[in-house]
Protein backbone atom coordinates (compact mmCIF):
# COMPACT_ATOMS: atom_id res chain seq x y z
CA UNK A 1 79.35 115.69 105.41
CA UNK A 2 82.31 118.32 105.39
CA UNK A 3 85.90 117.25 105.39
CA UNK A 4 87.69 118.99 108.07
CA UNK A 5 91.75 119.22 107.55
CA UNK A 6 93.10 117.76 110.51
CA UNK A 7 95.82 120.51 110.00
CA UNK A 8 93.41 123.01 109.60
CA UNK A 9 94.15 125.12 112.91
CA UNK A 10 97.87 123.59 112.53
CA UNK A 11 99.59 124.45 109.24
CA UNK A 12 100.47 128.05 109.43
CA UNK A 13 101.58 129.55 106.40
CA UNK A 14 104.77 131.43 105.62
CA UNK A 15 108.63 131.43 106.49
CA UNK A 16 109.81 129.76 109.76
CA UNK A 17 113.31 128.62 111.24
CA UNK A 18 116.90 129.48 110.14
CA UNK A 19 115.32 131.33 106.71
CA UNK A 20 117.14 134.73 106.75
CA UNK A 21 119.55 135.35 103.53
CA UNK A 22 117.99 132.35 102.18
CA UNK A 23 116.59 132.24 98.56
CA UNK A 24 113.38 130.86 98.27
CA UNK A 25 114.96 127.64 95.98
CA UNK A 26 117.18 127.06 99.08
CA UNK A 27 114.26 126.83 101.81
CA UNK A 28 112.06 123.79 102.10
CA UNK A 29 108.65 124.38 101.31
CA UNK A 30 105.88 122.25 102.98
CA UNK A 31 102.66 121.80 102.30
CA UNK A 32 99.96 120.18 103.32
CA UNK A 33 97.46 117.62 100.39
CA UNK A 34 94.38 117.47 100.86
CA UNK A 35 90.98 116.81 98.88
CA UNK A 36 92.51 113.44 97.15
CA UNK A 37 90.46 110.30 97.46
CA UNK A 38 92.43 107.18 98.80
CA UNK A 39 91.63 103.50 98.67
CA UNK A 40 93.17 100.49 99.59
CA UNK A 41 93.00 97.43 97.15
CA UNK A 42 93.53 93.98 98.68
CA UNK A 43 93.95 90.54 96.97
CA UNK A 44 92.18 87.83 99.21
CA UNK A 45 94.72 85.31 99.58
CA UNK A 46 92.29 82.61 98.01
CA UNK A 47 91.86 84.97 94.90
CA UNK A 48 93.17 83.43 91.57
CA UNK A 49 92.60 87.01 89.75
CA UNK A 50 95.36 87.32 88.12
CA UNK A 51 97.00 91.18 88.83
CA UNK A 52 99.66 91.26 86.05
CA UNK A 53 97.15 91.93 83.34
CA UNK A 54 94.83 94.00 85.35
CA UNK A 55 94.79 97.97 85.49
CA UNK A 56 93.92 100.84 87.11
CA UNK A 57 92.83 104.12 85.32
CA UNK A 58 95.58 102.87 82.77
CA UNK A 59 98.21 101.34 85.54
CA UNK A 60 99.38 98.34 86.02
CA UNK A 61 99.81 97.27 90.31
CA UNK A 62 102.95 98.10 91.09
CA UNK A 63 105.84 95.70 91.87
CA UNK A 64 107.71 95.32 96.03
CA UNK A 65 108.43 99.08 96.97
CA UNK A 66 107.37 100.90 94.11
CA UNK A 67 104.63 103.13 92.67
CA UNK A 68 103.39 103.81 89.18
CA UNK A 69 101.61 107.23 88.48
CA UNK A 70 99.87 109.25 85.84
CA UNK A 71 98.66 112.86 86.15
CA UNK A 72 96.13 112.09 88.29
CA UNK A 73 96.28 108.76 90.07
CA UNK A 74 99.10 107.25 92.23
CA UNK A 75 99.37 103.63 93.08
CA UNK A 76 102.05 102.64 96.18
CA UNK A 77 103.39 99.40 96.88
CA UNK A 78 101.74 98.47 100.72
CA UNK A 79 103.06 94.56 100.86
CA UNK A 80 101.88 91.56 98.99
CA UNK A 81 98.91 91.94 97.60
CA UNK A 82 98.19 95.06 98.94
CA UNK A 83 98.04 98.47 96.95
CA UNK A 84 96.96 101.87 98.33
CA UNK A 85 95.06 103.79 95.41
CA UNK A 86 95.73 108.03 95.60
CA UNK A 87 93.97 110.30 92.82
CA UNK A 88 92.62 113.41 92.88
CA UNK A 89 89.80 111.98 90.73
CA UNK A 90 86.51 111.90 92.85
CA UNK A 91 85.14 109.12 90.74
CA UNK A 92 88.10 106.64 90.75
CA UNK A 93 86.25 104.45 92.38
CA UNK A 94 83.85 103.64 89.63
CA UNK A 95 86.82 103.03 87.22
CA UNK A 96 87.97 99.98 88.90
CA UNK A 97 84.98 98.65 90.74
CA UNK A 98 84.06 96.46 87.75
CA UNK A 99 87.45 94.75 87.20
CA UNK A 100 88.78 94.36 91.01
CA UNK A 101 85.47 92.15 91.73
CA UNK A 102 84.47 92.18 95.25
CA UNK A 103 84.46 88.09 95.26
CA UNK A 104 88.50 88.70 94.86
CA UNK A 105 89.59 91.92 96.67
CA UNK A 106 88.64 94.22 99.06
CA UNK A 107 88.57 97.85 98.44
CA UNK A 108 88.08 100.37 101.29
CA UNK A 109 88.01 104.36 101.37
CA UNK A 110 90.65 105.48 103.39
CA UNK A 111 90.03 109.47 101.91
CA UNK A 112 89.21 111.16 105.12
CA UNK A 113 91.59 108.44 107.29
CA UNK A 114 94.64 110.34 106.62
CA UNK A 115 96.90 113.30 106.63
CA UNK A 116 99.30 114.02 104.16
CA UNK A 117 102.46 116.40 104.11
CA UNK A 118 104.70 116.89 101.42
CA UNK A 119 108.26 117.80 101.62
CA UNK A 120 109.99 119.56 98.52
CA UNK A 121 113.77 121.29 98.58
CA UNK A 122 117.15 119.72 98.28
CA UNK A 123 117.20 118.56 102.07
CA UNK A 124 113.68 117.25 102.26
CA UNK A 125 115.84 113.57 102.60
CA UNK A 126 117.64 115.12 105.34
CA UNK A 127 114.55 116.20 106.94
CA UNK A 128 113.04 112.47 107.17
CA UNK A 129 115.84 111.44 108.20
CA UNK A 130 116.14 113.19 111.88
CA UNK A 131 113.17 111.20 112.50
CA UNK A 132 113.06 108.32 110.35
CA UNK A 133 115.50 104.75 111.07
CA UNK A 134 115.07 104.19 107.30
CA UNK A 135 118.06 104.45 104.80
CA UNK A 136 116.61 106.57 101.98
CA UNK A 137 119.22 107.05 100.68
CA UNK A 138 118.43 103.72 98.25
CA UNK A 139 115.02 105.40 97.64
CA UNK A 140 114.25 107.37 94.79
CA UNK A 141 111.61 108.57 92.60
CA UNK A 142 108.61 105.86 91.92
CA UNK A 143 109.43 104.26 95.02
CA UNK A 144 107.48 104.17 98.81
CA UNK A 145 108.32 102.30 101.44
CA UNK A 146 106.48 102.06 105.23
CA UNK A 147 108.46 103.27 108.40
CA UNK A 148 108.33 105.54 111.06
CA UNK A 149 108.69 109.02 111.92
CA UNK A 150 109.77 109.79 115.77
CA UNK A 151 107.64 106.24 117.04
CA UNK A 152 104.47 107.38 114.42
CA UNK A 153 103.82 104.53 111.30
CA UNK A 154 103.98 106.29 108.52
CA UNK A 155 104.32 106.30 104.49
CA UNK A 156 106.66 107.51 102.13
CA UNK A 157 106.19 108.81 98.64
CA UNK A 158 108.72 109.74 96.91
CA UNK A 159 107.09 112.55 94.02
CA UNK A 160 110.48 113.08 92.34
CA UNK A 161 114.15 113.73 92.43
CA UNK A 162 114.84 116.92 90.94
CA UNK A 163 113.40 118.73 93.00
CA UNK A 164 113.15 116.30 95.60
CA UNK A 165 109.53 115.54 96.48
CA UNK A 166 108.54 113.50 98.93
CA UNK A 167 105.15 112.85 100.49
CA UNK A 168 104.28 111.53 103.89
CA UNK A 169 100.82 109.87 104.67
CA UNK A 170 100.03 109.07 108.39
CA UNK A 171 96.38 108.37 110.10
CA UNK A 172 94.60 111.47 110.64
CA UNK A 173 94.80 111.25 114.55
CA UNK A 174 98.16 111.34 113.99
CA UNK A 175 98.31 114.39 111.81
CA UNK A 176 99.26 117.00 114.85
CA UNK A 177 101.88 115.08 116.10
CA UNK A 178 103.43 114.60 112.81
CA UNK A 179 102.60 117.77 111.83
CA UNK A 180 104.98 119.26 114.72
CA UNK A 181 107.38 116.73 113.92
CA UNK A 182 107.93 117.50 110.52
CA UNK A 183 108.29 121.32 111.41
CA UNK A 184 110.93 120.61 114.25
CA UNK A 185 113.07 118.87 112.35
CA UNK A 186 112.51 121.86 109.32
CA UNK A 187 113.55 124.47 111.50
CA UNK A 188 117.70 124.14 111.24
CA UNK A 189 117.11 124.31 107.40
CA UNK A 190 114.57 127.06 107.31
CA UNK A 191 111.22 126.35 105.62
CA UNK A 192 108.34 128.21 103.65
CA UNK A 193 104.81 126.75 104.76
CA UNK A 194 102.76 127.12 101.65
């Protein structure tokens, strides 16, 4: 089977909105991710695996609201006991498959279930929030949190602070929608679609 963008007649590249007499480190650039592999880990609530000396290609499950992160993998924060796995390792899977045991968490492939757009430029905040009811402001880098963006449930990942970073994960069938969103509220800034 062939994974099909849901962006892929969407995201147009190049320079849209208020962008003339800009410099390019004063646009916003967005872009869509793709090709990662996502998974989400749950803890059966009648598990007694303890999580706080397990690990996941060298990470320890992050704590309420955050994420920890290597080079390769990302783990967010979803609610208790619940952990969504991003890597742009294929194989991730097979790394913790023998220590999260089946008889104490679920693990589901979410890969192909979601659309991802990241935000980078010093008003990528301001962006999220002409559609967002969140205060970000408190956010920062290694944290995610769960909200919306004009009525659509999304997730927030915030890459890092200088530059500002910030990734937004919503279900596929939402991916348009947001897609057009995100754009809209780009335009008064100016943005480079890369």
């Amino acid at each position: 089977m062939t994974y099909t963008s849901s962006l892929n007649t969407v995201h147009k590249q190049g320079l849209f909105g208020d962008h003339e007499n800009k410099k390019e480190n004063e646009l916003i650039k967005l872009r869509e991710i793709k090709d990662l592999t996502i998974y989400q880990l749950v803890k059966y609530k009648k598990s007694t695996a303890d999580i706080s000396k397990m690990n996941l290609d060298g990470l320890r499950l992050p704590e309420p609201l955050n994420v920890k992160s290597n080079s390769s993998t990302r783990i967010l924060w979803m609610g208790p006991d619940n952990w969504l796995v991003i890597s742009d390792k294929k194989n991730i899977y097979d790394t913790f498959k023998n220590d999260f045991l089946d008889t104490d968490f679920a693990i589901t492939d979410l890969s192909h279930s979601r659309t991802i757009i990241e935000i980078e430029g010093e008003l990528a905040r301001e962006v999220i929030k002409k559609g967002c009811p969140l205060n970000i402001n408190d956010l920062k880098e290694g944290n995610c949190s769960n909200s919306i963006f004009h009525a659509i449930t999304i997730t927030l990942d915030f890459i890092s602070d200088n530059p500002q970073v910030i990734r937004i994960l919503a279900l596929r069938s939402f991916g348009d929608s947001l897609h057009h969103s995100i754009t809209d509220a780009c335009l008064e800034f100016g943005y480079k679609a890369v």
